[in-house]
Protein backbone atom coordinates (compact mmCIF):
# COMPACT_ATOMS: atom_id res chain seq x y z
CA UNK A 1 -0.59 17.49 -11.45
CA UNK A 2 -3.85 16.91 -13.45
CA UNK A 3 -1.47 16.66 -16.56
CA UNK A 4 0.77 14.60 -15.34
CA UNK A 5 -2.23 12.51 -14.06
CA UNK A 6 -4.03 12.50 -17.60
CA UNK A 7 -0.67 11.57 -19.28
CA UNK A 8 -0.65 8.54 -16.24
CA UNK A 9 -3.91 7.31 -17.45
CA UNK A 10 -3.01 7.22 -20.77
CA UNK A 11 -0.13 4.95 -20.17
CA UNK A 12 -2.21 2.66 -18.45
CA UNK A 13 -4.32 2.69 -21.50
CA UNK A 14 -1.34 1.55 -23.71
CA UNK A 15 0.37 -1.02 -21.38
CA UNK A 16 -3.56 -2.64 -20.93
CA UNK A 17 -3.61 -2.49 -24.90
CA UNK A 18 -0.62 -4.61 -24.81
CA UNK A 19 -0.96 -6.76 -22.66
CA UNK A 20 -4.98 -8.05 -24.00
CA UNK A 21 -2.59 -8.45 -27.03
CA UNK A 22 0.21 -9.93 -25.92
CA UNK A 23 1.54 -13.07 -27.98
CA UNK A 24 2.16 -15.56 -25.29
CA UNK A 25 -1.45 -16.55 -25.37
CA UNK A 26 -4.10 -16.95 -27.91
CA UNK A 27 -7.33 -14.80 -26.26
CA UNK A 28 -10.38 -15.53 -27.37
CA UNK A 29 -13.12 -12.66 -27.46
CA UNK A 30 -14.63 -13.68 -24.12
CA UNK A 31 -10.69 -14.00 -22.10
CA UNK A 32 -9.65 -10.91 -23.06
CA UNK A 33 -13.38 -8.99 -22.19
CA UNK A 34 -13.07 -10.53 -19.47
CA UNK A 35 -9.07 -9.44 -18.39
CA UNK A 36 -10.35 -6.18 -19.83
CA UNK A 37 -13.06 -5.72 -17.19
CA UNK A 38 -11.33 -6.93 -14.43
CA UNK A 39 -8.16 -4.70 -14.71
CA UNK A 40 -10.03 -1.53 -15.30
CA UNK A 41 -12.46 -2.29 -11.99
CA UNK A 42 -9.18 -3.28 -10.53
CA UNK A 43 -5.68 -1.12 -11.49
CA UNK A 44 -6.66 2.60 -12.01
CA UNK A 45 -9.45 3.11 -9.05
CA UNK A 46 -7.35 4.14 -6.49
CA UNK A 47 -5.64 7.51 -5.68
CA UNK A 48 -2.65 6.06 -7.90
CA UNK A 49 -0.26 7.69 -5.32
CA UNK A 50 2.42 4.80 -5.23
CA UNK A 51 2.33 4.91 -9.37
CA UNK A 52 2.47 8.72 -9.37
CA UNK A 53 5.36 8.79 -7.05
CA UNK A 54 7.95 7.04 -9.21
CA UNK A 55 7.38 10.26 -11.82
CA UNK A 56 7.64 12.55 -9.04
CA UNK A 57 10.25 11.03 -8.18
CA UNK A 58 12.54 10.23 -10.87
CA UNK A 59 11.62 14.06 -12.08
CA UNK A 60 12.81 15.45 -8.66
CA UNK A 61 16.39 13.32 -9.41
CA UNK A 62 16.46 14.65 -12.59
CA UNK A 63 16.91 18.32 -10.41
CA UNK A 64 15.06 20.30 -13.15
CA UNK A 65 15.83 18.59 -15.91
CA UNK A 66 13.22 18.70 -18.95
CA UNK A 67 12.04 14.95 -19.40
CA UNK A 68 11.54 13.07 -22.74
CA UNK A 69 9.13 11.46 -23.98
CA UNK A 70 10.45 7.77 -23.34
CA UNK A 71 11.81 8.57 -19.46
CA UNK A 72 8.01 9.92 -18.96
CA UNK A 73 6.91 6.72 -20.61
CA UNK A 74 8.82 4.33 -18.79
CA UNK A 75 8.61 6.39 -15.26
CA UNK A 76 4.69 5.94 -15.84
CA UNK A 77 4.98 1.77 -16.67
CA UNK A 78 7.04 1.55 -13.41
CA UNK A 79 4.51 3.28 -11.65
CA UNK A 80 1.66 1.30 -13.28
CA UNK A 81 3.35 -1.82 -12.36
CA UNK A 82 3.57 -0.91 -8.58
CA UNK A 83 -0.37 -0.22 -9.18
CA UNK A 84 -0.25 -3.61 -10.95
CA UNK A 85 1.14 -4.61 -8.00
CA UNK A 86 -0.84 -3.08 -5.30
CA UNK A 87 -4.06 -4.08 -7.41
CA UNK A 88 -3.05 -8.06 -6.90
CA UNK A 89 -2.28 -7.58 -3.15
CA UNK A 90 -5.64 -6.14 -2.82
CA UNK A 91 -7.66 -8.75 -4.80
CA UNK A 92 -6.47 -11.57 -2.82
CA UNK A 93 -6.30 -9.47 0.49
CA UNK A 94 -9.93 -9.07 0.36
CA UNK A 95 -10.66 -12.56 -0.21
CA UNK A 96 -8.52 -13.29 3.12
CA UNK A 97 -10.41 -10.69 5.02
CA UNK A 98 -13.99 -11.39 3.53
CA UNK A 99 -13.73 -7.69 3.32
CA UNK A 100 -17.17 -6.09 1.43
CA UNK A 101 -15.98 -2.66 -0.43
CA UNK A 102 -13.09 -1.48 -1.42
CA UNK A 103 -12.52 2.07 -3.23
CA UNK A 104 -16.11 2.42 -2.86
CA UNK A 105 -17.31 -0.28 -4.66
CA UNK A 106 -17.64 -4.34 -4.15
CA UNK A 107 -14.56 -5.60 -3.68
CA UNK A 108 -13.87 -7.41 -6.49
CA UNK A 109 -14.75 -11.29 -5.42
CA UNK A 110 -18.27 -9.86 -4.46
CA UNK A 111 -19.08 -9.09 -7.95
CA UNK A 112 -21.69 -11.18 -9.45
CA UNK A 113 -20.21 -14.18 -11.25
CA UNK A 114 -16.63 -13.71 -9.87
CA UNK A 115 -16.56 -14.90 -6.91
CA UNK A 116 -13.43 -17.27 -6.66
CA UNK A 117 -12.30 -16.62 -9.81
CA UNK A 118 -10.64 -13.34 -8.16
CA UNK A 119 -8.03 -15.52 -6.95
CA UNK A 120 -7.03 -16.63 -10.53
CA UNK A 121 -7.83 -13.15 -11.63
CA UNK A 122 -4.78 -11.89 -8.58
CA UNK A 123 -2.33 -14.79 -10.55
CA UNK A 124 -3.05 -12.90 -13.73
CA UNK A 125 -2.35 -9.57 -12.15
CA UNK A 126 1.02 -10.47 -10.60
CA UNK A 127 2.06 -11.82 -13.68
CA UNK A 128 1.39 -8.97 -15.94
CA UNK A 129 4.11 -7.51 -13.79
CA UNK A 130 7.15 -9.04 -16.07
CA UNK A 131 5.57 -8.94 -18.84
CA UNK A 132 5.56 -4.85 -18.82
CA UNK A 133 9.06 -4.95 -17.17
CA UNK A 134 10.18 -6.96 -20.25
CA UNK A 135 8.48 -5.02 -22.89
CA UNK A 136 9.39 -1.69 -21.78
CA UNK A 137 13.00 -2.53 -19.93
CA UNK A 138 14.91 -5.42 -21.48
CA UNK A 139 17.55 -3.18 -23.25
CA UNK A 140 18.33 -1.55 -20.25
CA UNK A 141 21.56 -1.64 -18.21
CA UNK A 142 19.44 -2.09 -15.05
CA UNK A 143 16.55 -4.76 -16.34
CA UNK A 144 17.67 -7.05 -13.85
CA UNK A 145 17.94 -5.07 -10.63
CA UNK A 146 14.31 -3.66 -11.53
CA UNK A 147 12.82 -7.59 -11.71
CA UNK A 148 14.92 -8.14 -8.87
CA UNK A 149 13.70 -5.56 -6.78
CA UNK A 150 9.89 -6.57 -7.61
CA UNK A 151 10.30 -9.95 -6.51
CA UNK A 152 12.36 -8.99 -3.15
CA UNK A 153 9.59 -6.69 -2.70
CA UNK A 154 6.67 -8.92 -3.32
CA UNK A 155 8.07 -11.81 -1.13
CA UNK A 156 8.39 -9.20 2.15
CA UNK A 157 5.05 -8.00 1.59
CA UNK A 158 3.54 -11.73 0.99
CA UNK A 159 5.95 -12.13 4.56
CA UNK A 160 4.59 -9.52 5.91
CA UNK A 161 0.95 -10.54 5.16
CA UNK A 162 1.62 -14.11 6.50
CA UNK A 163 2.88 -12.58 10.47
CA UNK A 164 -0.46 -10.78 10.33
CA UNK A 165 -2.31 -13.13 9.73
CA UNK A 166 -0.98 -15.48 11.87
CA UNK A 167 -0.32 -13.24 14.49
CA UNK A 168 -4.47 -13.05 14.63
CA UNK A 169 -4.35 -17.01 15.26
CA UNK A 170 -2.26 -15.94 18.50
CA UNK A 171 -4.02 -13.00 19.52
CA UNK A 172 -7.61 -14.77 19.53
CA UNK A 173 -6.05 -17.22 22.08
CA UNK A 174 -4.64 -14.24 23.77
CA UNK A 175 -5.05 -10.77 23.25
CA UNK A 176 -2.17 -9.25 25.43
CA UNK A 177 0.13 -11.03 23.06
CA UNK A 178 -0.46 -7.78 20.65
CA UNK A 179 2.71 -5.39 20.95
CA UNK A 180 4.19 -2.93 19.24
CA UNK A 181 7.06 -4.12 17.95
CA UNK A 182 5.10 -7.03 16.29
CA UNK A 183 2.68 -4.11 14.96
CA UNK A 184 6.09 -2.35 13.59
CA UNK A 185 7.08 -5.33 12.29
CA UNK A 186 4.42 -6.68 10.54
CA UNK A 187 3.71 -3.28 9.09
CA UNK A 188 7.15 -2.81 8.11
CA UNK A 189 7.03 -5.70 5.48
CA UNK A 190 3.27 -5.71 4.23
CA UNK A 191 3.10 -2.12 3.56
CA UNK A 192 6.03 -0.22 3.79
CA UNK A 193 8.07 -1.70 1.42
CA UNK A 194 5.78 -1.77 -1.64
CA UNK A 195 4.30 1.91 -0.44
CA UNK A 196 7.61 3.96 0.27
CA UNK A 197 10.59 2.42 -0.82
CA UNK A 198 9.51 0.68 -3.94
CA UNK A 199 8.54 3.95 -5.97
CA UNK A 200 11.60 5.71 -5.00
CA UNK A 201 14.00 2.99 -5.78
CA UNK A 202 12.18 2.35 -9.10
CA UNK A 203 12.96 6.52 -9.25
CA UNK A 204 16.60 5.65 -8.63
CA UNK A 205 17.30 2.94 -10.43
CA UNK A 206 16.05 4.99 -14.25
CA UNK A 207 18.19 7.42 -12.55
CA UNK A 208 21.20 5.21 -13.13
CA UNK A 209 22.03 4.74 -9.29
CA UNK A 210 23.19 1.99 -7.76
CA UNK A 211 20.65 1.16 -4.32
CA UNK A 212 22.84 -0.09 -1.75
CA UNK A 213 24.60 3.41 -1.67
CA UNK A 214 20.60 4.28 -0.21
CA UNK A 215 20.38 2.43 2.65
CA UNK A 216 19.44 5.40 4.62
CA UNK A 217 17.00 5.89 2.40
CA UNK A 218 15.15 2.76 2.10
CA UNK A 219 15.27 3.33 6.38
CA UNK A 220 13.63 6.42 6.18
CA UNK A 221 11.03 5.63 3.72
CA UNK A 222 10.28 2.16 5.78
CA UNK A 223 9.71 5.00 8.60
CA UNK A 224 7.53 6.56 6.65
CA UNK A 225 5.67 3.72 6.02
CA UNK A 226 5.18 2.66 9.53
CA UNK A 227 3.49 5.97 9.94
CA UNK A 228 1.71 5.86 7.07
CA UNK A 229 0.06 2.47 8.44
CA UNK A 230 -0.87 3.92 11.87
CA UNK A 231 -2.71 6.48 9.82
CA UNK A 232 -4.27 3.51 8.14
CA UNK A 233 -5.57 2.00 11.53
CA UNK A 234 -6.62 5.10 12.88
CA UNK A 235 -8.88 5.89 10.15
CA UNK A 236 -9.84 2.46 9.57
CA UNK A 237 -12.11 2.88 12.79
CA UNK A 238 -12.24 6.75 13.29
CA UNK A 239 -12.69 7.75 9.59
CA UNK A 240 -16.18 8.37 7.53
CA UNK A 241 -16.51 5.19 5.45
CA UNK A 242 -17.85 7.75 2.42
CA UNK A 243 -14.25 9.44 2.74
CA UNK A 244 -12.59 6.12 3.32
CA UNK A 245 -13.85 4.55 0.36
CA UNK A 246 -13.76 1.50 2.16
CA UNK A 247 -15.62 -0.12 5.65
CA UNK A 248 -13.41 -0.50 8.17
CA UNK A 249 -13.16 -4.05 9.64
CA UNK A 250 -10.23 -4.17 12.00
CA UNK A 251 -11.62 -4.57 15.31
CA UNK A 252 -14.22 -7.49 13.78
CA UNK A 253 -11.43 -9.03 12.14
CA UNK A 254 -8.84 -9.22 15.54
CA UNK A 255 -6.33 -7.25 13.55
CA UNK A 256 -2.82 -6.10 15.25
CA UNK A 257 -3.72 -2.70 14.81
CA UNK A 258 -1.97 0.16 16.63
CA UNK A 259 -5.00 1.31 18.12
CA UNK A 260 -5.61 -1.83 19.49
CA UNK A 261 -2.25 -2.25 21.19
CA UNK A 262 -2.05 1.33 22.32
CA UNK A 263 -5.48 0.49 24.27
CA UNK A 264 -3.88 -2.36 26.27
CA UNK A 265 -1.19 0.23 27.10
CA UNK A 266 -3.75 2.78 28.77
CA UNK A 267 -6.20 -0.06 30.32
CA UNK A 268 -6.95 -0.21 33.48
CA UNK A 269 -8.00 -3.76 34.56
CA UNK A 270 -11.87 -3.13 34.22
CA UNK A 271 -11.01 -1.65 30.82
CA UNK A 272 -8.86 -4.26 29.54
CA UNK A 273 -11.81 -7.21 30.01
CA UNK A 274 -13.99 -4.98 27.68
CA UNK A 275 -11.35 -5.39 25.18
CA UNK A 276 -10.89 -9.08 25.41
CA UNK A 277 -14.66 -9.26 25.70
CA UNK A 278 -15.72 -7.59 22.43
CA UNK A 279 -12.42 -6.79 20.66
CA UNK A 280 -12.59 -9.26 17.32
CA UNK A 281 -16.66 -10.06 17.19
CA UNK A 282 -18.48 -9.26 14.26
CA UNK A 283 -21.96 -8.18 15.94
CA UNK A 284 -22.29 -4.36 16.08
CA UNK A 285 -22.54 -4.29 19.59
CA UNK A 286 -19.31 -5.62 19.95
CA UNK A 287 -17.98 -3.24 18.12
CA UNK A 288 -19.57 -0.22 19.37
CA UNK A 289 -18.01 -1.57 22.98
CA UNK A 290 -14.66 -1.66 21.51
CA UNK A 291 -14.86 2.11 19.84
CA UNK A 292 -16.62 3.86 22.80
CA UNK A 293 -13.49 2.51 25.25
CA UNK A 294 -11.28 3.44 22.08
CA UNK A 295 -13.25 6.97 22.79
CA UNK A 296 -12.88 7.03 26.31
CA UNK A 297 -9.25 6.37 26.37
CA UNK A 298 -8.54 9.40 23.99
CA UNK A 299 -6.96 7.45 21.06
CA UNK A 300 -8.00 10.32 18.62
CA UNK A 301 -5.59 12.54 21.03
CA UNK A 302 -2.84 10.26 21.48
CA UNK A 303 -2.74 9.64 17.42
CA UNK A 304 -2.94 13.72 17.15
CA UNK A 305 0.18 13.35 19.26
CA UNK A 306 2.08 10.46 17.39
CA UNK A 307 1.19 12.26 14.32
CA UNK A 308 2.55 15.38 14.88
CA UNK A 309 5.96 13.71 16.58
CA UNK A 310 6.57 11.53 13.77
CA UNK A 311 6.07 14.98 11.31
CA UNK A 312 9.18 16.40 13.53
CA UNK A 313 11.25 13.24 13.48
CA UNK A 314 10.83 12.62 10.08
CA UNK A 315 11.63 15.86 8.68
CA UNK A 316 14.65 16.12 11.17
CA UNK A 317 15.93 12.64 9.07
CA UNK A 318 15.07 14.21 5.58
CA UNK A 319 16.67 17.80 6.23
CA UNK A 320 19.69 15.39 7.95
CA UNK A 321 20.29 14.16 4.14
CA UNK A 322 23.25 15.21 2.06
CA UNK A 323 21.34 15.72 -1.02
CA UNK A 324 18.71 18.13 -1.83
CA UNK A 325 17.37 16.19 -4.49
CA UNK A 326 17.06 12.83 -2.43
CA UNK A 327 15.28 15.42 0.24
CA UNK A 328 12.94 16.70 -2.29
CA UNK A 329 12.06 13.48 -3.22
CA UNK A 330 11.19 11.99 0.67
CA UNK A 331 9.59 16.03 1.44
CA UNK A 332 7.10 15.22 -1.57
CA UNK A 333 6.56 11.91 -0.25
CA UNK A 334 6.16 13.01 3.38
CA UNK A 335 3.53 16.28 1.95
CA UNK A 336 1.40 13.32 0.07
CA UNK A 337 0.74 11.71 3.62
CA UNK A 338 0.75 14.21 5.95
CA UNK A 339 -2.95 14.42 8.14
CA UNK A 340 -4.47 12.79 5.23
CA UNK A 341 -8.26 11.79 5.76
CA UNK A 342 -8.47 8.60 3.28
């Protein structure tokens, strides 16, 4: 794994090589410092397990099969362009949020002298995107589905990110309005599709397989996802911010978040008024209310529960699946996320 995440790096190293070179625009010595500096605070900080995965994956579809040196090449641009990806999302996602860290540093747009030049800096990422697909993929027989399946991608997530955010506009007015099947659904397009399904598709696609014979794929992995997101807003208020790499700010920033939701489930009526009393306030205080009921009504214990049902379910699906190497691929997946802590 270390190997395979040295040889990542150095990839990234190339493709940023190219593209502070690339020929569509003359860069002067300050532009491409400054593109420089902003993709490596940006692109490689995270865990790098969506990028990662499309190697695992497209390995594991290989079943055993020694890989070259171009299918680890191009497995590791695909994966750097999800991080590409994921890096953009972020960038302007903290901007929306007025967030303050991220990946245990200032997010981005609180750096000195960057401020709302992030948003420009977000344009630039999104469109480095092509540029590496075209570079690296032009000659091949399935160029277009992989541009294809970026943009599809990219406009549910940017869907996605729109209901939540407007959902917030109707859940300030009124707070019982949060459900969860708007939770599912607004989860479903702004994280699982660019978290689960696009590095496996990317996986099958190099693979040489066509992806509406996956369908049952892309639903498990969107399962997958969902769960992976609860995680998220679990640990976004019960996890060590050290850990997290990041502060938490759902309950100050009236997200739908599954903790939330599952609260006005188990309210009683005396409960439920500290919840639309303090639940999307920025003081402290506020917040402490909102965590101590979030304590008292044994959220950690009802996660613990979800947690381990979803485990079951999902491995039921997985095992379910014709073949082994499409199961290794979602078990390796599944492993990655399992009770993780950050």
């Amino acid at each position: 794994m270390a190997d395979l995440k040295s040889t990542f790096l150095d990839v990234y190293s190339r493709l940023k090589s190219e593209l502070l070179q690339d020929p569509a625009f003359e860069f002067t010595a300050e532009s491409r410092q400054w593109v420089e500096r902003m993709l490596d605070y940006n692109v490689p900080g995270g865990k790098l397990n969506r990028g990662l995965s499309v190697v695992d994956s497209y390995k594991l579809l290989k079943e055993g099969k020694e890989l070259t040196e171009e299918d680890v090449l191009l497995s590791c641009a695909l994966g750097w362009c999800i991080e590409w990806l994921q890096a953009y999302f972020l960038v302007l996602d903290d901007i929306m949020d007025n967030s303050v860290t991220r990946r245990g540093q200032p997010c981005w747009f609180r750096v000195p002298q960057v401020s709302m030049i992030a948003i420009n800096d977000g344009i630039l990422l999104r469109n480095h995107i092509p540029r590496i697909l075209k570079k690296h993929f032009r000659g091949k027989p399935y160029y277009v589905d992989l541009v294809d399946l970026f943009n599809e991608v990219e406009f549910q997530t940017a869907c996605g990110q729109m209901i939540d955010l407007i959902t917030t506009i109707d859940g300030e007015q009124n707070l019982s309005k949060y459900s969860l099947s708007i939770h599912r659904r607004i989860v479903q397009y702004k994280t699982a599709y660019y978290s689960f399904y696009l590095p496996v598709a990317c996986g099958l696609l190099m693979a040489g397989e066509d992806l509406q014979n996956h369908i049952d794929v892309k639903n498990i992995l969107i399962d997958m996802g969902i769960y992976f997101q609860v995680q998220d807003d679990y640990l976004d208020c019960f996890a060590d911010p050290e850990t997290l790499g990041k502060i938490g700010t759902d309950i100050e920033d009236f997200k739908c978040s599954w903790l939330v939701v599952k609260a006005l489930e188990r309210s009683n009526e005396e409960q439920k008024k500290i919840l639309y009393e303090n639940y999307g306030k920025p003081e402290p205080s506020n917040v402490a209310k909102v965590k101590a009921l979030y304590k008292e009504l044994d959220l950690e214990g009802v996660f613990k529960e979800y947690e381990s049902k979803s485990y079951e379910r999902l491995t039921k699906l997985i095992e379910a699946h014709p073949s082994k190497a499409i199961q290794a691929v979602l078990k390796s997946f599944l492993a990655k996320i399992y009770k993780r802590q950050k």
